[in-house]
C-alpha atoms as a PDB file:
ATOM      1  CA  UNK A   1       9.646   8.358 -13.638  1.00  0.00           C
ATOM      2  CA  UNK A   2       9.538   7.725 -16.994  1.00  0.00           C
ATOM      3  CA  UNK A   3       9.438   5.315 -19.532  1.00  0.00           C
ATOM      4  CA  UNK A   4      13.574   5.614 -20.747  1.00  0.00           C
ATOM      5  CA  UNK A   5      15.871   3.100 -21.928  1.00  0.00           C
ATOM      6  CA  UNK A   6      18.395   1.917 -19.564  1.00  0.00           C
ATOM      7  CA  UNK A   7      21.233   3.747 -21.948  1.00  0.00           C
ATOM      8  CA  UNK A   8      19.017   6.956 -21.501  1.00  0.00           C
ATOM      9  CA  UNK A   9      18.788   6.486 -18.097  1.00  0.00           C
ATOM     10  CA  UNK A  10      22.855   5.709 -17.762  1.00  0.00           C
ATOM     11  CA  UNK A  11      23.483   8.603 -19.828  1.00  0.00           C
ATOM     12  CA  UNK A  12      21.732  11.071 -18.136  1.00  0.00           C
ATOM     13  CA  UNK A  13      23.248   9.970 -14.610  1.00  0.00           C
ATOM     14  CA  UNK A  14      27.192   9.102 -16.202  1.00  0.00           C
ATOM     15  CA  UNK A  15      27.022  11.508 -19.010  1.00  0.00           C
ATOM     16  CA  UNK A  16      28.685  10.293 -22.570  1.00  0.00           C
ATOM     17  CA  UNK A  17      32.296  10.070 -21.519  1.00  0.00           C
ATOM     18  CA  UNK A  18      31.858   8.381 -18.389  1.00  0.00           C
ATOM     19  CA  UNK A  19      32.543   4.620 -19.000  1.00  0.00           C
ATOM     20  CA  UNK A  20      30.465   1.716 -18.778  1.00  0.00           C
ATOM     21  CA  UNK A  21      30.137   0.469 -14.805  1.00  0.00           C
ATOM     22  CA  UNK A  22      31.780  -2.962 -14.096  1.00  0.00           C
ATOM     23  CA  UNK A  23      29.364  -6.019 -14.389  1.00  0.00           C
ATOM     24  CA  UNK A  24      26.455  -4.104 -15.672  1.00  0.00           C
ATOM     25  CA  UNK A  25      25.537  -6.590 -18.495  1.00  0.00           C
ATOM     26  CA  UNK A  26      25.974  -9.260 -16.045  1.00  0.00           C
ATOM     27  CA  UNK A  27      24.204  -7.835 -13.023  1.00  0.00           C
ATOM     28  CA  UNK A  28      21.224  -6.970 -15.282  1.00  0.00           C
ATOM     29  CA  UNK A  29      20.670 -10.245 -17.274  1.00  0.00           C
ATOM     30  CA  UNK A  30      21.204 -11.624 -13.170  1.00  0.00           C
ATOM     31  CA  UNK A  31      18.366 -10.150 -12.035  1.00  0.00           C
ATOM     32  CA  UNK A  32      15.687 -10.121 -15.224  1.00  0.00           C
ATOM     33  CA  UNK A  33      16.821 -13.991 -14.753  1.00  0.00           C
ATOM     34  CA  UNK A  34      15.849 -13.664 -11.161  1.00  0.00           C
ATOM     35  CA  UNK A  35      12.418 -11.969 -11.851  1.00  0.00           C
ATOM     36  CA  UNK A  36      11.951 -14.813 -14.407  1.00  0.00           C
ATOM     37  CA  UNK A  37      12.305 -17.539 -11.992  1.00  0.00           C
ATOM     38  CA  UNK A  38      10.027 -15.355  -9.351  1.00  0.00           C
ATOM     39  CA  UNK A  39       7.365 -15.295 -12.009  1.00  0.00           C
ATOM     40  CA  UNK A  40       7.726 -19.277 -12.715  1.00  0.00           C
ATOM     41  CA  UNK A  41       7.370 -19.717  -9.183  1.00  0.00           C
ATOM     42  CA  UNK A  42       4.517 -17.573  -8.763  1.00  0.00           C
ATOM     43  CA  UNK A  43       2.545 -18.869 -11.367  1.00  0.00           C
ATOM     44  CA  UNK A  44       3.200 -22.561  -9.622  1.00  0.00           C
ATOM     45  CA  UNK A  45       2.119 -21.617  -6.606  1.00  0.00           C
ATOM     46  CA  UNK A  46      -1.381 -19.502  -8.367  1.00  0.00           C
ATOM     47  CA  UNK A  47      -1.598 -23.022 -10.127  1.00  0.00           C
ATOM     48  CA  UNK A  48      -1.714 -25.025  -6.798  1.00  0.00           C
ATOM     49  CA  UNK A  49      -3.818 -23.606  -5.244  1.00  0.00           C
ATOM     50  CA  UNK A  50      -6.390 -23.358  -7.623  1.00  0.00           C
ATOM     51  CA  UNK A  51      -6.012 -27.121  -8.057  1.00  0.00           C
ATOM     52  CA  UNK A  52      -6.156 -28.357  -4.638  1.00  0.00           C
ATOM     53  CA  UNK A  53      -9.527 -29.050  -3.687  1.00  0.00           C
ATOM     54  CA  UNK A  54     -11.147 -27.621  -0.061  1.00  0.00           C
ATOM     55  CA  UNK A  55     -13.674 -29.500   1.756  1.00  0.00           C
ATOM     56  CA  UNK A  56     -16.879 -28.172   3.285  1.00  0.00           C
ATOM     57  CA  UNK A  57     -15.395 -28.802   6.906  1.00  0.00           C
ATOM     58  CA  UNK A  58     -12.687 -26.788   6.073  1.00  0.00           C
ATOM     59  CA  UNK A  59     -14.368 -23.941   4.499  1.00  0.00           C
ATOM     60  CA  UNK A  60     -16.858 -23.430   7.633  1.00  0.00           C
ATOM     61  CA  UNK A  61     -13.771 -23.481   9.788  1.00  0.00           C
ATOM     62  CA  UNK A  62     -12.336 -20.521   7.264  1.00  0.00           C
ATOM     63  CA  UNK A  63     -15.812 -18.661   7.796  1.00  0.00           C
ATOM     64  CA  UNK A  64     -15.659 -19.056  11.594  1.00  0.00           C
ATOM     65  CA  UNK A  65     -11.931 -18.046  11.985  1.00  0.00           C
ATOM     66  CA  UNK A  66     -12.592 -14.790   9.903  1.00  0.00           C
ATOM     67  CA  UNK A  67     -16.224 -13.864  11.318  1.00  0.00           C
ATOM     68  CA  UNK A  68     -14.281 -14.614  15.114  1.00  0.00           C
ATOM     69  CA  UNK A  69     -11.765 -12.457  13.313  1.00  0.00           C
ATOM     70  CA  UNK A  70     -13.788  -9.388  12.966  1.00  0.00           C
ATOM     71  CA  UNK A  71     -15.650  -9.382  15.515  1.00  0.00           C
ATOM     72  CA  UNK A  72     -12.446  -9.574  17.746  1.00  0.00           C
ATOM     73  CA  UNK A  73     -11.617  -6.647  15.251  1.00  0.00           C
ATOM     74  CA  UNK A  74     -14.770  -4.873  16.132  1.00  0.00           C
ATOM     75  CA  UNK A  75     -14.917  -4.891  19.867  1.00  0.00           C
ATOM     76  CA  UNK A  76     -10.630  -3.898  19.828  1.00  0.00           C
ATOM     77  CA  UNK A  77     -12.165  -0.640  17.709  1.00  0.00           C
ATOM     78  CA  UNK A  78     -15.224  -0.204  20.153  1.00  0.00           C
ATOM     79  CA  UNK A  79     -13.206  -0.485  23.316  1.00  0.00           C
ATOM     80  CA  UNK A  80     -10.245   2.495  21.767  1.00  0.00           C
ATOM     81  CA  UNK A  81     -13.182   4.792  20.516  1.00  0.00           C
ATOM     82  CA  UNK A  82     -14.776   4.585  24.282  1.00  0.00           C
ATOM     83  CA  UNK A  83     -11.403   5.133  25.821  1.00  0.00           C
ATOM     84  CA  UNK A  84     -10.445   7.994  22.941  1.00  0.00           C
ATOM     85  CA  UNK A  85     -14.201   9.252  23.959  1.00  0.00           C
ATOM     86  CA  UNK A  86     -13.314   9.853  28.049  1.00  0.00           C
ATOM     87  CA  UNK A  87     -11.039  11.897  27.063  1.00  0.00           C
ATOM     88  CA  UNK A  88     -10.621  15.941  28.137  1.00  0.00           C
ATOM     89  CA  UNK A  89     -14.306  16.175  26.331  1.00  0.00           C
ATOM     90  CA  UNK A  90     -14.709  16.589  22.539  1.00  0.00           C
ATOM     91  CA  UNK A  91     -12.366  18.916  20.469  1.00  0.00           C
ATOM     92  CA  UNK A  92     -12.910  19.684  16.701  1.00  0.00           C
ATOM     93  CA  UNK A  93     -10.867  17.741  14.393  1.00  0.00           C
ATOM     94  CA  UNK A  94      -9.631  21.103  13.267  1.00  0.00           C
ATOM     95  CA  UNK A  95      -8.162  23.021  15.623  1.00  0.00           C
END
């Protein structure tokens, strides 16, 4: 899509007789108000977290949850590749 105005966008779709849809100034300054406050919140939460401080104990425990993560990962793969594998014998990719 391209970079048009929202009158270029509204005249291409309405044409220039077709009148002005109901609400439209209000629905729009609605929602870039909405996005705004999304944004703020956002940028409350980024600022948070970055703040709060993490122990040692509880970055170990983050290690050892993800590592038990993939290797959980890694065996689920292993096991579907052996059963894909017994299949009706190997057949090109291609076919």
């Amino acid at each position: 899509m391209y970079n048009d105005s929202i009158e270029t966008l509204l005249l291409r779709h309405y044409g220039s007789n077709a009148p002005e849809p109901e609400g439209l100034e209000q629905r729009l300054s609605a929602s870039v108000q909405r996005k705004a406050a999304e944004a703020h919140q956002q940028q409350v939460r980024v600022r948070h977290v970055s703040e709060q401080r993490i122990s040692r104990r509880r970055v170990i425990q983050l290690v050892a949850l993800s590592s038990a993560g993939l290797g959980l990962l890694g065996s689920g793969v292993a096991s579907i590749e052996g059963i894909l594998g017994t299949q009706d014998g190997q057949r090109p990719a291609y076919s």
